[in-house]
Structure formats: C-alpha cells, structure tokens
PDB file of N, CA and C in Angstrom:
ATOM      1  N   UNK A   1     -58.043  21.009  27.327  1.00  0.00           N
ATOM      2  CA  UNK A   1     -56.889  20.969  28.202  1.00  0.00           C
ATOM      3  C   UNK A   1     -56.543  19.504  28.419  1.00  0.00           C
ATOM      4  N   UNK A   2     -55.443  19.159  27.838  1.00  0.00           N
ATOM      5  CA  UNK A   2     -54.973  17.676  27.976  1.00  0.00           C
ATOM      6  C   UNK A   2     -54.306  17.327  29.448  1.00  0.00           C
ATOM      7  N   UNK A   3     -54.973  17.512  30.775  1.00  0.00           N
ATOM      8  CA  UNK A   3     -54.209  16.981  31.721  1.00  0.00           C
ATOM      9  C   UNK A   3     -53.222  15.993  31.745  1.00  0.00           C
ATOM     10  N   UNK A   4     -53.586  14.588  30.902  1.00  0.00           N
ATOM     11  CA  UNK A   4     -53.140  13.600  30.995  1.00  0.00           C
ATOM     12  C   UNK A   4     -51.822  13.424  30.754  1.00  0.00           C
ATOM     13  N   UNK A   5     -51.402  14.358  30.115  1.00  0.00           N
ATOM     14  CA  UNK A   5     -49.912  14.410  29.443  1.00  0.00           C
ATOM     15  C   UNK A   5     -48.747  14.570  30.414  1.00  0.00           C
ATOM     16  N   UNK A   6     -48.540  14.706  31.946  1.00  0.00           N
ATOM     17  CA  UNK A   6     -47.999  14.693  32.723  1.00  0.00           C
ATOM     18  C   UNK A   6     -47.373  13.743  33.548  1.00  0.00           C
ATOM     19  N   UNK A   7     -47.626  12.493  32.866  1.00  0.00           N
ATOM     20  CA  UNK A   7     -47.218  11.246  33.575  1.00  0.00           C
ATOM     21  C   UNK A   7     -45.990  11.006  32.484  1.00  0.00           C
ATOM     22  N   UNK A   8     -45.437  10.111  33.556  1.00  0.00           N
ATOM     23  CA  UNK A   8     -43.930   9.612  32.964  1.00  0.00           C
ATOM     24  C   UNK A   8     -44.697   8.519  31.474  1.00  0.00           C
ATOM     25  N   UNK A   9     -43.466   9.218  30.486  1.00  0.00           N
ATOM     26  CA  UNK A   9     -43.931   8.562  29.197  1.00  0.00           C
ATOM     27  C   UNK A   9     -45.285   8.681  28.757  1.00  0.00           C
ATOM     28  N   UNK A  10     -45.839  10.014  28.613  1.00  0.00           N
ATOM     29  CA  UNK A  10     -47.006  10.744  28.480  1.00  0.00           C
ATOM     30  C   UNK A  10     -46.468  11.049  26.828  1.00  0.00           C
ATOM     31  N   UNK A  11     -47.477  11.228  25.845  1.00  0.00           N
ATOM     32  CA  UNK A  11     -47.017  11.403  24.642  1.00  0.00           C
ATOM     33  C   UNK A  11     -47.960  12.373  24.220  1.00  0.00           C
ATOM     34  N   UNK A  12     -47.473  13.422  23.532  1.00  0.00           N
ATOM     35  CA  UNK A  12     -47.946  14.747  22.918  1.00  0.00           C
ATOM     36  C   UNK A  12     -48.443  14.746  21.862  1.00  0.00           C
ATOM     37  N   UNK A  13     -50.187  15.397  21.827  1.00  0.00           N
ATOM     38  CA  UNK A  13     -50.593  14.933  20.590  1.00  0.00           C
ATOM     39  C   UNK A  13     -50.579  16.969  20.123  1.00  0.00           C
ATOM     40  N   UNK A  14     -49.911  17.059  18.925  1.00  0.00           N
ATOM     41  CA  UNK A  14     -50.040  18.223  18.318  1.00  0.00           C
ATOM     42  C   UNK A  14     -51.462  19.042  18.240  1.00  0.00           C
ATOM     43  N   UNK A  15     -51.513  19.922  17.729  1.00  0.00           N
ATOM     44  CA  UNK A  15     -53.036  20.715  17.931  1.00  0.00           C
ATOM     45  C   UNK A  15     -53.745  20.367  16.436  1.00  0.00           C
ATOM     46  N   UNK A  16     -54.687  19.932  16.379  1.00  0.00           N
ATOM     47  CA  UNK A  16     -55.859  19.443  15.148  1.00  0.00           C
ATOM     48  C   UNK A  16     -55.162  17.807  14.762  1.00  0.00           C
ATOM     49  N   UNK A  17     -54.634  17.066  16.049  1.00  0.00           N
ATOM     50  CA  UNK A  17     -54.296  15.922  16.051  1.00  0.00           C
ATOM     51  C   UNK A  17     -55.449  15.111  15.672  1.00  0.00           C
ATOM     52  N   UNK A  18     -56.040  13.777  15.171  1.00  0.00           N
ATOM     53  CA  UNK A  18     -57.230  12.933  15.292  1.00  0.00           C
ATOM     54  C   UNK A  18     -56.631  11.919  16.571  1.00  0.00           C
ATOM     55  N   UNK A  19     -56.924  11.493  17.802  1.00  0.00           N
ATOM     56  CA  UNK A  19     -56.216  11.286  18.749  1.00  0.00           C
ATOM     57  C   UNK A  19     -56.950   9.588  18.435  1.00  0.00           C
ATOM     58  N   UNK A  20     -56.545   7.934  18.413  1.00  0.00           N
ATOM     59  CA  UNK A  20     -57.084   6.907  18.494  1.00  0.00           C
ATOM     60  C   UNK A  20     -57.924   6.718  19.583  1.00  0.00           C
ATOM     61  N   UNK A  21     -58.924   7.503  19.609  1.00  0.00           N
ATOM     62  CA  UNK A  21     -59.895   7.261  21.058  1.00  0.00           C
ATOM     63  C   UNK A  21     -61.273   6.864  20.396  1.00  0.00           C
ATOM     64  N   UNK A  22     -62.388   6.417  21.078  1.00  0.00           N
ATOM     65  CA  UNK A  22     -63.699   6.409  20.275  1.00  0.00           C
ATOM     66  C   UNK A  22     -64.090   7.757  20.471  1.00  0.00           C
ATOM     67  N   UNK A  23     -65.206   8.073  19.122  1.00  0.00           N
ATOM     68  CA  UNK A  23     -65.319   9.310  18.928  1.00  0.00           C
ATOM     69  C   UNK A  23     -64.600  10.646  18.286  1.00  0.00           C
ATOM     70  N   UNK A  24     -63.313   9.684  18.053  1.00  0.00           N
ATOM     71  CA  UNK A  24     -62.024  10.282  17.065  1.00  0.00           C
ATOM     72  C   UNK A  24     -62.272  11.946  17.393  1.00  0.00           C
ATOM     73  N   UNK A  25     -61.784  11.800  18.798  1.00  0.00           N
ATOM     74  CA  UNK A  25     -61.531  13.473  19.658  1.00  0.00           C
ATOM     75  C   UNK A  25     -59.866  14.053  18.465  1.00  0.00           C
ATOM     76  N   UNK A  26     -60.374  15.531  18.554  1.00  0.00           N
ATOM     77  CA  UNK A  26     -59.652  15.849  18.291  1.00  0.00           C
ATOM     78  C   UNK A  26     -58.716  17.170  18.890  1.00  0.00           C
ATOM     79  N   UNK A  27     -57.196  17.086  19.234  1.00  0.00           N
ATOM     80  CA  UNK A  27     -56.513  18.014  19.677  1.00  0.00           C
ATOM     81  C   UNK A  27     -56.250  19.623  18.996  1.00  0.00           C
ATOM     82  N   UNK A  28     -56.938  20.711  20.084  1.00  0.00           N
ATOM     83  CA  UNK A  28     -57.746  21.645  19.526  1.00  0.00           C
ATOM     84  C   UNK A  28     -57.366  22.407  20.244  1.00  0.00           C
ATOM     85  N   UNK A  29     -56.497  23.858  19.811  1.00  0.00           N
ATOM     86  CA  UNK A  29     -56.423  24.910  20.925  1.00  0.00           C
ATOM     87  C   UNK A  29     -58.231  25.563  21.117  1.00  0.00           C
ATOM     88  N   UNK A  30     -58.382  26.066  22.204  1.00  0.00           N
ATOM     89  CA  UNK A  30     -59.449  26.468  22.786  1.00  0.00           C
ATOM     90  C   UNK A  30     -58.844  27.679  23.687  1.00  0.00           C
ATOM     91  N   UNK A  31     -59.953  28.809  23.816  1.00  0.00           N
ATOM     92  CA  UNK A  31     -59.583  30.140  24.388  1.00  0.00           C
ATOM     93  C   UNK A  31     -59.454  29.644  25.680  1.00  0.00           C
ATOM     94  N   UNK A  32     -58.948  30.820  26.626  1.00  0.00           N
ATOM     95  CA  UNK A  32     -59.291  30.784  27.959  1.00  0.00           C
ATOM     96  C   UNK A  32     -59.971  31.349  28.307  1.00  0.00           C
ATOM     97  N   UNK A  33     -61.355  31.883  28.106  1.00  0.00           N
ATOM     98  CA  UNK A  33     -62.669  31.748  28.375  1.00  0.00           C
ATOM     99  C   UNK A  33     -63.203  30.851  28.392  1.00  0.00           C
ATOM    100  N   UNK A  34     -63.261  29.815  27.104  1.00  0.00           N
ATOM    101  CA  UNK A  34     -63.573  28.698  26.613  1.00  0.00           C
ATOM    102  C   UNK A  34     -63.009  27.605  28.219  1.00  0.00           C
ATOM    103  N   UNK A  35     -61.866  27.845  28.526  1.00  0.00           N
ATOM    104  CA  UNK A  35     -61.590  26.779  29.797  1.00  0.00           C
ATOM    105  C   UNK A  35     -62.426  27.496  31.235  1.00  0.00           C
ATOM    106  N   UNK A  36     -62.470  28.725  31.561  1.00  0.00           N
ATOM    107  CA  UNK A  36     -62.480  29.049  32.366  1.00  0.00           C
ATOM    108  C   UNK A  36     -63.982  29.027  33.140  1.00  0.00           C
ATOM    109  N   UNK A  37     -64.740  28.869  31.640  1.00  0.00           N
ATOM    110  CA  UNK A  37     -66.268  29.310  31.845  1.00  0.00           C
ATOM    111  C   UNK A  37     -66.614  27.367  31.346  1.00  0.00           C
ATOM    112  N   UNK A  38     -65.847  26.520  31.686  1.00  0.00           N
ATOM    113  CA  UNK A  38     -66.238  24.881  31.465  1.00  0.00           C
ATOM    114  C   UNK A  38     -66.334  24.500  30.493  1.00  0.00           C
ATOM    115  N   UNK A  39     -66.391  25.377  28.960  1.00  0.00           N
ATOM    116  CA  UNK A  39     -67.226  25.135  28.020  1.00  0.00           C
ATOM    117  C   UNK A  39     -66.299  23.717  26.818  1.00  0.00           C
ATOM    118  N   UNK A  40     -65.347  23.689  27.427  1.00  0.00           N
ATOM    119  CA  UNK A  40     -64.810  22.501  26.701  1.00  0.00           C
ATOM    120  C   UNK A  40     -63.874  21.587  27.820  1.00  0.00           C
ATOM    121  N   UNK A  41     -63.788  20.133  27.087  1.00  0.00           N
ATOM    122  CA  UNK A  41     -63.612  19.240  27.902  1.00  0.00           C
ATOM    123  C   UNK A  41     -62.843  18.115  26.766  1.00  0.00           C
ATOM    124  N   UNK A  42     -62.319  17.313  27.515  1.00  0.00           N
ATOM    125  CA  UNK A  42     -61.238  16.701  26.481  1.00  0.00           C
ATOM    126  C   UNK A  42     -61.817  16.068  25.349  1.00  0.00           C
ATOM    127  N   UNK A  43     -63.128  15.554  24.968  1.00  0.00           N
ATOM    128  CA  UNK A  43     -63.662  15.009  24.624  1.00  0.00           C
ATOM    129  C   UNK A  43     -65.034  16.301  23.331  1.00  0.00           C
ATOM    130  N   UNK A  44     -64.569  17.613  23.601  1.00  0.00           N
ATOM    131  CA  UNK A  44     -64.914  18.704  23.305  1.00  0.00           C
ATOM    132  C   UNK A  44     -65.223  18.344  21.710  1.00  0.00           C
ATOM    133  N   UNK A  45     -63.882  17.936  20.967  1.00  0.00           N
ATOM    134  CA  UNK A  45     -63.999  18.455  19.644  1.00  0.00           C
ATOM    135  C   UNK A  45     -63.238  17.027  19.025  1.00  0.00           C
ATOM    136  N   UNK A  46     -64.240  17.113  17.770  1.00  0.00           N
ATOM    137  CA  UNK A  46     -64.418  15.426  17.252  1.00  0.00           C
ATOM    138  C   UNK A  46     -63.833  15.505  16.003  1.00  0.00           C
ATOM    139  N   UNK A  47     -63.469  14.765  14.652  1.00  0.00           N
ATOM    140  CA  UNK A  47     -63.382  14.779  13.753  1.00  0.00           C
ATOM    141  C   UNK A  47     -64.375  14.723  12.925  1.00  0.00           C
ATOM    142  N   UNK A  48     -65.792  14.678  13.252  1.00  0.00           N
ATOM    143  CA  UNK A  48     -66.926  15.164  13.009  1.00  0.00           C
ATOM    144  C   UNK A  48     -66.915  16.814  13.415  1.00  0.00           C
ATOM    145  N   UNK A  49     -66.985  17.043  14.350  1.00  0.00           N
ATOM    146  CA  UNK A  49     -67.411  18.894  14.640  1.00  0.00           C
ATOM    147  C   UNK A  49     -66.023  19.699  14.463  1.00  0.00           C
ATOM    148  N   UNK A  50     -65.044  19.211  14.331  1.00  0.00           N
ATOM    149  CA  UNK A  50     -64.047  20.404  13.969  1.00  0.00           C
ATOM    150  C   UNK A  50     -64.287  21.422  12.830  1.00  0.00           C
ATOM    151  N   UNK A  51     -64.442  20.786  11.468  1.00  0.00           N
ATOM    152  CA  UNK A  51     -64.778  21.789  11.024  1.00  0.00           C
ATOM    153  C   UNK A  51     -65.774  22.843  10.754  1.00  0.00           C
ATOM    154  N   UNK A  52     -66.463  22.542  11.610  1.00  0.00           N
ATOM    155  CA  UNK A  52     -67.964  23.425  11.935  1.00  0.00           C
ATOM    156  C   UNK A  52     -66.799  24.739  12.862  1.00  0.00           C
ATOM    157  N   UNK A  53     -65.897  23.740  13.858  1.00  0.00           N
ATOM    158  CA  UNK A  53     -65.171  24.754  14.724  1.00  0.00           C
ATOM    159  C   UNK A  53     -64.593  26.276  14.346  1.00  0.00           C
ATOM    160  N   UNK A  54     -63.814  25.475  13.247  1.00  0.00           N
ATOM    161  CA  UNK A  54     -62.816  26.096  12.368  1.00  0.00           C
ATOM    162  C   UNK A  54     -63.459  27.075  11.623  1.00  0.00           C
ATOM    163  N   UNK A  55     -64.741  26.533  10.859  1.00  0.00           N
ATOM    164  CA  UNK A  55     -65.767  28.088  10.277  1.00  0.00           C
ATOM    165  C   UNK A  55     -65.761  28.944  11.620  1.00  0.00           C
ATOM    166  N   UNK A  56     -66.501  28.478  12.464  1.00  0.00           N
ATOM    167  CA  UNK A  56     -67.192  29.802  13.694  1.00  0.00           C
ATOM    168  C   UNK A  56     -65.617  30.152  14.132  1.00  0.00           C
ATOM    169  N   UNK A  57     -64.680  29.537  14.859  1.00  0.00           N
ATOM    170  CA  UNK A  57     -63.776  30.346  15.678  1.00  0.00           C
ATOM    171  C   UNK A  57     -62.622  30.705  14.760  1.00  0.00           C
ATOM    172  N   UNK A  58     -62.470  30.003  13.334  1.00  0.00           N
ATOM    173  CA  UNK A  58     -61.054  30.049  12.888  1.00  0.00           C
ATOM    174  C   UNK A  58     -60.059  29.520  13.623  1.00  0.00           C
ATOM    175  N   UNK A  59     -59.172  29.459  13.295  1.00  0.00           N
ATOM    176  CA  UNK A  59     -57.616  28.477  13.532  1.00  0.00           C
ATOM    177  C   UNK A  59     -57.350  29.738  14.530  1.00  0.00           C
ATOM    178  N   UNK A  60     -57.147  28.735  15.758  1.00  0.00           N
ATOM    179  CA  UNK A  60     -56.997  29.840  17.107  1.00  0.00           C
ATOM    180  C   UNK A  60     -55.423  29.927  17.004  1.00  0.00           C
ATOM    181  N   UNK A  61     -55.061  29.454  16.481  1.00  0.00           N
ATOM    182  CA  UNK A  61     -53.437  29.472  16.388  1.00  0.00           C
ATOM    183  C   UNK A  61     -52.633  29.951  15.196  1.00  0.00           C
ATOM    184  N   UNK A  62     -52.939  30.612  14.118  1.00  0.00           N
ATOM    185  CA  UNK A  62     -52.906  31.520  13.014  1.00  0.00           C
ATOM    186  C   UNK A  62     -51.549  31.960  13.210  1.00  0.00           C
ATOM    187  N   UNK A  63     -51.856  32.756  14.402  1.00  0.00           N
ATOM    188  CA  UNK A  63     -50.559  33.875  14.628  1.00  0.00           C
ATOM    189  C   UNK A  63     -49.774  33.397  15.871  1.00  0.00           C
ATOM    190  N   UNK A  64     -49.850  31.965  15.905  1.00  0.00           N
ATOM    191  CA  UNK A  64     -48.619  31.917  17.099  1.00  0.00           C
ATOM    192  C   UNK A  64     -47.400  32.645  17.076  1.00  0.00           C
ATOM    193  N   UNK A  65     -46.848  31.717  16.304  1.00  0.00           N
ATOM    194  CA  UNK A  65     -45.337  32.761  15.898  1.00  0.00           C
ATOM    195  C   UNK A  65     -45.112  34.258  15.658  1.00  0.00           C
ATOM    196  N   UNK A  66     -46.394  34.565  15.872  1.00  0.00           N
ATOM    197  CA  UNK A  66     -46.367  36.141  15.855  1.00  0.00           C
ATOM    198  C   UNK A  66     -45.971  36.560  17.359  1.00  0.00           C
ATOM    199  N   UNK A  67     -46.420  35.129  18.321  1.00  0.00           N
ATOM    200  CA  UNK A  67     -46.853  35.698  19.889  1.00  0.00           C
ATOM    201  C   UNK A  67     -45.504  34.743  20.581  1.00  0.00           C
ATOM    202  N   UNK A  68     -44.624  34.815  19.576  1.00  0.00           N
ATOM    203  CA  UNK A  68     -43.587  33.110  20.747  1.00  0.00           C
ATOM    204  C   UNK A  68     -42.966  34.714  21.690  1.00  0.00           C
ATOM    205  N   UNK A  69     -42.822  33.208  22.691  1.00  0.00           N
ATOM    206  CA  UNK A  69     -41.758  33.703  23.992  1.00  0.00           C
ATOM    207  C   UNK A  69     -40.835  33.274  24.350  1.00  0.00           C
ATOM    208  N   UNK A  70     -39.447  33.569  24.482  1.00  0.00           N
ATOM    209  CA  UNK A  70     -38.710  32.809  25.024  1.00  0.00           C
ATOM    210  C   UNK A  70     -38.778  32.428  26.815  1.00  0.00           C
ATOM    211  N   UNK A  71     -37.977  31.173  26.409  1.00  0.00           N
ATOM    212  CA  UNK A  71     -38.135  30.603  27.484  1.00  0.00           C
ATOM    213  C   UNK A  71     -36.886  30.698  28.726  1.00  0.00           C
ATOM    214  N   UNK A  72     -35.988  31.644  28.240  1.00  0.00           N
ATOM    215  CA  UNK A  72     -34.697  31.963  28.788  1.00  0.00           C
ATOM    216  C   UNK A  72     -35.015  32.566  30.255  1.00  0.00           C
ATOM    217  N   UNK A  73     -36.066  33.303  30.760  1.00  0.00           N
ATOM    218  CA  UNK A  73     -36.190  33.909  31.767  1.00  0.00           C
ATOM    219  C   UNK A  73     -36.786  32.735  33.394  1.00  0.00           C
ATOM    220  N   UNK A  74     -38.072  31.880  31.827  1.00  0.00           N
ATOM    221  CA  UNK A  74     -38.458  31.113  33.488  1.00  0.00           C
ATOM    222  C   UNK A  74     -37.819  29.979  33.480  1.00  0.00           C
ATOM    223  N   UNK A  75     -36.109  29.918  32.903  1.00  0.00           N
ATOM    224  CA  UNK A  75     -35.537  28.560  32.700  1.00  0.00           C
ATOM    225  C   UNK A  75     -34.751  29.219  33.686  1.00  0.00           C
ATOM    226  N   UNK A  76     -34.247  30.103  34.126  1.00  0.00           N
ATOM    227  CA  UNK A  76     -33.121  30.844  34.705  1.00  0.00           C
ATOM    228  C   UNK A  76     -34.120  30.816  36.133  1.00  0.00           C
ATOM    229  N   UNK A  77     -35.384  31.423  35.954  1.00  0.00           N
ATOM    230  CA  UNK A  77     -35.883  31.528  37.086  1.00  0.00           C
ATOM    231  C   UNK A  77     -35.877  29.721  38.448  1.00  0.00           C
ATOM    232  N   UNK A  78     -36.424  29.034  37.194  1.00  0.00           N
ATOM    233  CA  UNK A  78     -36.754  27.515  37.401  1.00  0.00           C
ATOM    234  C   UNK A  78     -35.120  26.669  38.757  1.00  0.00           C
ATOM    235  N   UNK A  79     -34.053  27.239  37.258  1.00  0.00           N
ATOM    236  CA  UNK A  79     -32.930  26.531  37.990  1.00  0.00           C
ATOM    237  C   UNK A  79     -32.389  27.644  39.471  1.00  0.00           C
ATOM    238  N   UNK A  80     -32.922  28.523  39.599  1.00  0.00           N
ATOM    239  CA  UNK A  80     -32.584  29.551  40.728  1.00  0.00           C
ATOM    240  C   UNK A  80     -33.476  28.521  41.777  1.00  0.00           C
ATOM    241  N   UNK A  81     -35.007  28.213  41.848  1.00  0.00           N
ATOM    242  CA  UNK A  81     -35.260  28.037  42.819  1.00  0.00           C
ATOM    243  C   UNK A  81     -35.191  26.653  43.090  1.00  0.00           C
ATOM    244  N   UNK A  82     -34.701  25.657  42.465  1.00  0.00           N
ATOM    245  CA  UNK A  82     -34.254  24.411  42.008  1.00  0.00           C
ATOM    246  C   UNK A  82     -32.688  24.158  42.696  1.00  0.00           C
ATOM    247  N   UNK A  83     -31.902  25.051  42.535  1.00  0.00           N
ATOM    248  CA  UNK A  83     -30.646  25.324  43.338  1.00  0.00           C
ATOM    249  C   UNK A  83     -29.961  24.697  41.871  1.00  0.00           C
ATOM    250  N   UNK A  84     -30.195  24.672  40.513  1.00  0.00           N
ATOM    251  CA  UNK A  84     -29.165  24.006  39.623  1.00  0.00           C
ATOM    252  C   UNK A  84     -29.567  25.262  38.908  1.00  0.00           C
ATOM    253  N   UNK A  85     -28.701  24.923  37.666  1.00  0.00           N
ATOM    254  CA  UNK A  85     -28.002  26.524  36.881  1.00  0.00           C
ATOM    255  C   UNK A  85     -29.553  25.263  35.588  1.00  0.00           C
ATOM    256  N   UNK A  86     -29.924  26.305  34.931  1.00  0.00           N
ATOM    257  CA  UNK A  86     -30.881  26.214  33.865  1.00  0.00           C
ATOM    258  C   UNK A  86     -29.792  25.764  32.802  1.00  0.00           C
TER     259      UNK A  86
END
C-alpha cells in the first residue's frame, strides 16, 4: 500500500514498477488479506523476491479488465456532496 502518493506532486509508480530506492522495492498488487493481516509493507517486495512472488501468487492482476468499474457513480456521488456537478 503506497500511502505516500497523496501529497501534492506525488508521482505514481505502476504495478511491478522497480521504484529508485535501496533495495530496488518493487510496486506490487497484494491481496487484502495480505494488507489486513500486516503481511506486507512498502518495502515488502524487491527485485530480488518478485519473482519467487509471481511463481507462488501469480500476477494478482491477470484479470483486471475483466473486473473495471466505472467511475460515473462515485464522481456524481463526490460532486453531490462537494456542492459542484462531477
């Protein structure tokens, strides 16, 4: 879970990114079990252990586009309680 990305001029690193940090972390979807139960942390998954990852869990993201959502409902919702039109 990339908290950090929330600050003004925060920059988005894609998923199986190699991010310039020591330890060459790498940007990794992870379940929500996996967050919920602590078991990963930003620093989780390396360019060393990813592909150990990728054997055991497989590409957690395979079938995104199988699962998209639009975003029309909580953009409508957003500008309702915002008082501006989405």
């Amino acid at each position: 879970m990339d908290t950090g990305r929330n600050g003004y001029s925060a920059t988005f690193a894609a998923a199986y990114t190699v991010r310039a940090k020591p330890g060459a972390p790498v940007s990794a979807p992870c379940t929500w079990e996996e967050v919920e139960r602590g078991k990963v942390s930003p620093d989780s998954f390396t360019l060393r252990n990813m592909p150990a990852r990728i054997a055991k869990v497989g590409d957690l993201w395979k079938d995104l586009h199988k699962r998209g959502r639009s975003l029309k409902q909580p953009m409508e919702k957003l500008g309702k309680l915002s008082g501006r039109k989405a």
